[in-house]
C-alpha atoms as a PDB file:
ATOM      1  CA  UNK A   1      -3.866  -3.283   9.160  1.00  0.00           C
ATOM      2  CA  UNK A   2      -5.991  -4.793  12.080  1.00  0.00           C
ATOM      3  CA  UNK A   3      -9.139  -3.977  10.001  1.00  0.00           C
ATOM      4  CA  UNK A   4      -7.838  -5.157   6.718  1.00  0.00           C
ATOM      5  CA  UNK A   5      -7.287  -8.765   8.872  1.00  0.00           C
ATOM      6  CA  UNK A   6     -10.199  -8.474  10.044  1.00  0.00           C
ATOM      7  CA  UNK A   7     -12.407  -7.558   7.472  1.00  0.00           C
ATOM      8  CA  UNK A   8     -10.828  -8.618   4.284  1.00  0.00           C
ATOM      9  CA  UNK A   9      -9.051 -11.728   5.359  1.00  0.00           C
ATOM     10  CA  UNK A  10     -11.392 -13.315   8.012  1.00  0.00           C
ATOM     11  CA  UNK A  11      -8.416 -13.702  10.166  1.00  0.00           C
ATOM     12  CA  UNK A  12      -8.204 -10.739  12.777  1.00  0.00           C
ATOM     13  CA  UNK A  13      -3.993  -9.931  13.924  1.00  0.00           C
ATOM     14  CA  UNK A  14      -5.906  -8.133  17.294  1.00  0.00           C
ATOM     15  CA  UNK A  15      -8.674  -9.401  19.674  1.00  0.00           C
ATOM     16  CA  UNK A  16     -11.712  -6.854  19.571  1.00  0.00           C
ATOM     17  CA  UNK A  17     -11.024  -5.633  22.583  1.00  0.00           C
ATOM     18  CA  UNK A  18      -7.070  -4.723  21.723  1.00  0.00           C
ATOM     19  CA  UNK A  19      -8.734  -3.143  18.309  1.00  0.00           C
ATOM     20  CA  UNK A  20     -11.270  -0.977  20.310  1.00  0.00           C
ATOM     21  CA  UNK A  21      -8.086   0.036  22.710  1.00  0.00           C
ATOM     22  CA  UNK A  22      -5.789   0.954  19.537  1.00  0.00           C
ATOM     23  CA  UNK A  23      -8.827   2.752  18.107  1.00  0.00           C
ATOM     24  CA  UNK A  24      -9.465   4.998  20.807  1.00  0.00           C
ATOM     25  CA  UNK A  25      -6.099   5.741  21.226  1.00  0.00           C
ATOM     26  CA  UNK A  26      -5.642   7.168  17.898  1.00  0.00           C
ATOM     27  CA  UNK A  27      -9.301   8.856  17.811  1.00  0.00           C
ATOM     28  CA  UNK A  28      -7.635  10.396  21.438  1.00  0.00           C
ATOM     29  CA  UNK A  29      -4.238  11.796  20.083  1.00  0.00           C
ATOM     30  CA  UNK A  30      -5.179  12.376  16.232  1.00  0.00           C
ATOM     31  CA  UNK A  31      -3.813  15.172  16.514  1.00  0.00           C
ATOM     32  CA  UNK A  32      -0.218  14.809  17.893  1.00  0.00           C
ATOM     33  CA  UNK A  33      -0.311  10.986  15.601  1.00  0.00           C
ATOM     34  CA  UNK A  34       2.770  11.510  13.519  1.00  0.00           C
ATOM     35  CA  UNK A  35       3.131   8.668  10.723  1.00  0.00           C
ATOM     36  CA  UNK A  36       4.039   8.891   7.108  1.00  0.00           C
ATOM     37  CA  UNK A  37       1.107   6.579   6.352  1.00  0.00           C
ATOM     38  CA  UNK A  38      -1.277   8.788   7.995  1.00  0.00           C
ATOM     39  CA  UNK A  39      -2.689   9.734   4.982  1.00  0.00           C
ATOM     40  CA  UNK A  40      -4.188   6.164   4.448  1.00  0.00           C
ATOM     41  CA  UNK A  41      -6.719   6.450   7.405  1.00  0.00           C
ATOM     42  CA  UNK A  42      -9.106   8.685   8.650  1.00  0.00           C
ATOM     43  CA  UNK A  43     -10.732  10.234  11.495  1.00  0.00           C
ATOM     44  CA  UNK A  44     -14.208   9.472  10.366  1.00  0.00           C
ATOM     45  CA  UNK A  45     -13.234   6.090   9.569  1.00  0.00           C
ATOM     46  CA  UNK A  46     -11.206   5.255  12.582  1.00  0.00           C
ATOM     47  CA  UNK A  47     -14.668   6.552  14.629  1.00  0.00           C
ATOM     48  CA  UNK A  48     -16.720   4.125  12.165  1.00  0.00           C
ATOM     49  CA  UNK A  49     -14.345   1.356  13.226  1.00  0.00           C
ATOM     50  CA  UNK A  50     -13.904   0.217   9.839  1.00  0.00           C
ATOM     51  CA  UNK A  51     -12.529   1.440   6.578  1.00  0.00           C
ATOM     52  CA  UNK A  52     -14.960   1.610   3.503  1.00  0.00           C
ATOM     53  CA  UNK A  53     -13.204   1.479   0.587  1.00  0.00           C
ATOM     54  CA  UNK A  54     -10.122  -0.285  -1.148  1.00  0.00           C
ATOM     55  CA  UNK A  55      -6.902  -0.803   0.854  1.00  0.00           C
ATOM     56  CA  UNK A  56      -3.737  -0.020  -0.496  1.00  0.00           C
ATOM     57  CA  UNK A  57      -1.417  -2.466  -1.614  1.00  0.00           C
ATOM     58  CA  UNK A  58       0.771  -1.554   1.192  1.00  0.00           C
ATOM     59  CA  UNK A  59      -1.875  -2.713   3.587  1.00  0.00           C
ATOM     60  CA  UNK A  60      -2.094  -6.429   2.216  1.00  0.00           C
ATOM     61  CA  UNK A  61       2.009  -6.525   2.821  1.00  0.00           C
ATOM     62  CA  UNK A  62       2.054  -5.699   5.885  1.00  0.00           C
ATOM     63  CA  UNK A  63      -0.096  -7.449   7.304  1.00  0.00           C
ATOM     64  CA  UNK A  64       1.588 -10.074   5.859  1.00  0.00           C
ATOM     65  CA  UNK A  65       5.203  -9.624   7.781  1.00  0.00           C
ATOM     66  CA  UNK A  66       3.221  -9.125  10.717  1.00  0.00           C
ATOM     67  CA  UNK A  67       1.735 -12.583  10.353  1.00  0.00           C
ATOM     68  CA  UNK A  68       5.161 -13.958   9.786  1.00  0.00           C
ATOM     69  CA  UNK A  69       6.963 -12.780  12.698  1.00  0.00           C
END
């Protein structure tokens, strides 16, 4: 989500430096992350600190809610 708001919209929902801290995180405890939208990011792409491709649909929505809250 923070990427797609960042990257796609021009209008980041995290500072850099909460991004980096969310990103390492997850890169830390891949492993024991539990989420059934895990499938929708990856390892390699989390390290890469972007996503290349298309976003899913699902993406786009929720960023959306978050930005409404």
């Amino acid at each position: 989500m923070a990427a797609y708001a960042y990257y796609v919209e021009d209008d980041p929902i995290l500072t850099d430096a909460q991004y980096d801290r969310l990103v390492h995180r997850m890169i830390d405890n891949w492993n024991k992350i539990e989420h059934r939208h895990k499938n929708l990011i990856t390892l390699d792409a989390l390290k890469a600190g972007t996503f290349i491709g298309k976003y899913p649909s699902i993406i786009a929505g929720a960023v959306k809610q978050v930005r409404n809250i």
